[in-house]
C-alpha atoms as a PDB file:
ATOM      1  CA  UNK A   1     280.156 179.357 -26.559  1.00  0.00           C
ATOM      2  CA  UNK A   2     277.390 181.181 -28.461  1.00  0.00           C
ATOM      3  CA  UNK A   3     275.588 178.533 -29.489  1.00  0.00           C
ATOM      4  CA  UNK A   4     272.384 179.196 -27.142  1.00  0.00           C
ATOM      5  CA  UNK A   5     272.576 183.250 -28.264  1.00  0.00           C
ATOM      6  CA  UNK A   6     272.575 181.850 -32.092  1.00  0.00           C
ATOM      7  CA  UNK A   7     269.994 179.386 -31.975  1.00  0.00           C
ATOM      8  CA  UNK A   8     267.889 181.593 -29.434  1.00  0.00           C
ATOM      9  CA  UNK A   9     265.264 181.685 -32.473  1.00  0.00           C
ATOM     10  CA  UNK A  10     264.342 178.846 -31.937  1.00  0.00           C
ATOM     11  CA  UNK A  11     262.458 178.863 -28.691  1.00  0.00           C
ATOM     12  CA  UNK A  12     260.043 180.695 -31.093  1.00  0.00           C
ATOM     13  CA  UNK A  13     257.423 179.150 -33.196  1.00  0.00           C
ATOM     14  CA  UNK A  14     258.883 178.583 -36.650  1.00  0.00           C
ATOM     15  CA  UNK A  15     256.549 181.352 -38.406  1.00  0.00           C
ATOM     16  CA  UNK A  16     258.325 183.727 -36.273  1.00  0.00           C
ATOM     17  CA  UNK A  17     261.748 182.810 -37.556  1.00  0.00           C
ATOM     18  CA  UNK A  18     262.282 185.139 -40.384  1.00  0.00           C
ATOM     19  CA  UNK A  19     260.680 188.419 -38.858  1.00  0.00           C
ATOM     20  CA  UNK A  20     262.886 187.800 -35.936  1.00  0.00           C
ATOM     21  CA  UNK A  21     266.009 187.464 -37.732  1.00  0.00           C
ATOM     22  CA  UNK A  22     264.983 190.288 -40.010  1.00  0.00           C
ATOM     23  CA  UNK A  23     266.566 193.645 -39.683  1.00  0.00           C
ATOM     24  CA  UNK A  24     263.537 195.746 -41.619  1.00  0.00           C
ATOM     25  CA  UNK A  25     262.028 197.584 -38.836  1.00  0.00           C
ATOM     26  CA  UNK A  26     264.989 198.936 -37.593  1.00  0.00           C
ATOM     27  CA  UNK A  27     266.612 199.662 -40.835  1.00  0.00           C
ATOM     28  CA  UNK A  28     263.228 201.864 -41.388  1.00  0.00           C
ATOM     29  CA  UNK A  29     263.979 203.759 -37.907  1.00  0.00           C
ATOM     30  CA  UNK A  30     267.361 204.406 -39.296  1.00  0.00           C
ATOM     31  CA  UNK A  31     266.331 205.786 -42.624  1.00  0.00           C
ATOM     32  CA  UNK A  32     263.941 207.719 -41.055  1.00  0.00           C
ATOM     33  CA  UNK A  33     265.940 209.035 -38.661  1.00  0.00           C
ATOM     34  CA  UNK A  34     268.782 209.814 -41.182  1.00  0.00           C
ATOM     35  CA  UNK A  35     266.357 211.677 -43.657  1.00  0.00           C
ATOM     36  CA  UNK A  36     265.361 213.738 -40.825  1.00  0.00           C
ATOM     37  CA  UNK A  37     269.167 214.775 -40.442  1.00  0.00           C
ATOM     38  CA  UNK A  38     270.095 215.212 -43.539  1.00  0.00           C
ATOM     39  CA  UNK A  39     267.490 218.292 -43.787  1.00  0.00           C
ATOM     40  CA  UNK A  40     269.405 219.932 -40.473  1.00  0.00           C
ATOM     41  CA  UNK A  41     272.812 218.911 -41.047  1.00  0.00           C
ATOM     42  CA  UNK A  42     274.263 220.804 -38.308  1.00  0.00           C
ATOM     43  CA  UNK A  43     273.584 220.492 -34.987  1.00  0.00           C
ATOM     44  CA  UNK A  44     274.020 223.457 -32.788  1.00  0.00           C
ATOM     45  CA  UNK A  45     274.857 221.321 -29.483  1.00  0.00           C
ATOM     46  CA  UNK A  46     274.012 217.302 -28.691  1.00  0.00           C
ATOM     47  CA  UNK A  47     270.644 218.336 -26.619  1.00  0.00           C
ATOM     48  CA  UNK A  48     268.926 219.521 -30.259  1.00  0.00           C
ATOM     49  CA  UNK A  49     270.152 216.106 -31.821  1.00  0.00           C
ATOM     50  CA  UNK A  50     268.844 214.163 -28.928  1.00  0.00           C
ATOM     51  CA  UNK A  51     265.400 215.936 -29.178  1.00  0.00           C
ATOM     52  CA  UNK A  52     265.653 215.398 -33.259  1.00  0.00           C
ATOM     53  CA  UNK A  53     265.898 211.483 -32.548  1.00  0.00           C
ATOM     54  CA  UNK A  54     263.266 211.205 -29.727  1.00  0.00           C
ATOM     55  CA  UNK A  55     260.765 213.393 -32.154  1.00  0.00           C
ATOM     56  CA  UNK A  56     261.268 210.720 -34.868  1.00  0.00           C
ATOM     57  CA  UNK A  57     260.953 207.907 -32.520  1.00  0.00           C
ATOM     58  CA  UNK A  58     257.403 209.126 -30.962  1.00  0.00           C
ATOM     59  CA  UNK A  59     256.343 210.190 -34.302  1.00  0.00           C
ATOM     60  CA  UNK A  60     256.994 206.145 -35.623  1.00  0.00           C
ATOM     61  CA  UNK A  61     255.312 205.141 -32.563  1.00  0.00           C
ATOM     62  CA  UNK A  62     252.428 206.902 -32.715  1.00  0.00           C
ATOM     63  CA  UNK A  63     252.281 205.480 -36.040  1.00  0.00           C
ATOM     64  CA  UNK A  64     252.256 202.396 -35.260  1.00  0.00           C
ATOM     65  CA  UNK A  65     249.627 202.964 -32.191  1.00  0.00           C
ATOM     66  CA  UNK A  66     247.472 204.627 -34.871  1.00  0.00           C
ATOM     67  CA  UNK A  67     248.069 201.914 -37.259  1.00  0.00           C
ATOM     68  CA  UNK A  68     247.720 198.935 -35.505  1.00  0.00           C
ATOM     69  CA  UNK A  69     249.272 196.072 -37.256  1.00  0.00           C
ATOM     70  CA  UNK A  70     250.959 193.095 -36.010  1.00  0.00           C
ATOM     71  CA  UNK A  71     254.661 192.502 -36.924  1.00  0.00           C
ATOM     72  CA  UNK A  72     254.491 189.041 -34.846  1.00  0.00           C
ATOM     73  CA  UNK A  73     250.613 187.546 -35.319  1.00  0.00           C
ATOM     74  CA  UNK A  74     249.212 187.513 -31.309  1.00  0.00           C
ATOM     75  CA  UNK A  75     247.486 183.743 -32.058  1.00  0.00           C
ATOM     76  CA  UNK A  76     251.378 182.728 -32.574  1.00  0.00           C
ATOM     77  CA  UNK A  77     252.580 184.639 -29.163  1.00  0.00           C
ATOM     78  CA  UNK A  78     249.661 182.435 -27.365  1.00  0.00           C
ATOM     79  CA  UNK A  79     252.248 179.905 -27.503  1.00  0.00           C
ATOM     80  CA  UNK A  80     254.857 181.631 -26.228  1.00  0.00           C
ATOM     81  CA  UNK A  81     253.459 183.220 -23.355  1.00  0.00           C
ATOM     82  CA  UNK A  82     250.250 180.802 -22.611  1.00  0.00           C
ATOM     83  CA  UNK A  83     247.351 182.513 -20.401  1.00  0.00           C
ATOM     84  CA  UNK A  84     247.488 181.331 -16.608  1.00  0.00           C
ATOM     85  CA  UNK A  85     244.621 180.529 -15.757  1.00  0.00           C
END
């Protein structure tokens, strides 16, 4: 029954394959995110954990806004989503 959800990959070009079925960027959101944590330890109430993890999400996106590099090359996605012309 989950054939189509495993094989899903597939509808991507092949050079695609093993960033999609890699796990690195959000292991590096994790470890970020955990470092950050560790430093607190104790939360005084959920609201000052929830603004912990949003800081450290902006702050990685911003990075990545700032650092602009491509995780999936855009000549590749061309042939996923083509331009209608």
């Amino acid at each position: 029954e989950a054939k189509d959800d495993l094989t899903a990959f597939a509808a991507f070009p092949a050079r695609h394959w093993k960033k999609i079925q890699s796990t690195n960027p959000l292991e590096r959101i994790n470890r970020e995110a955990e470092r950050r944590t560790d430093v607190v330890q104790v939360f005084p109430n959920d609201d000052a954990l929830l603004r912990l993890a949003t800081a450290v999400l902006f702050e990685l996106h911003d990075e990545w806004i700032a650092f602009p590099r491509r995780y999936l090359p855009e000549g590749s996605m061309d042939q996923i989503y083509p331009s209608e012309l």
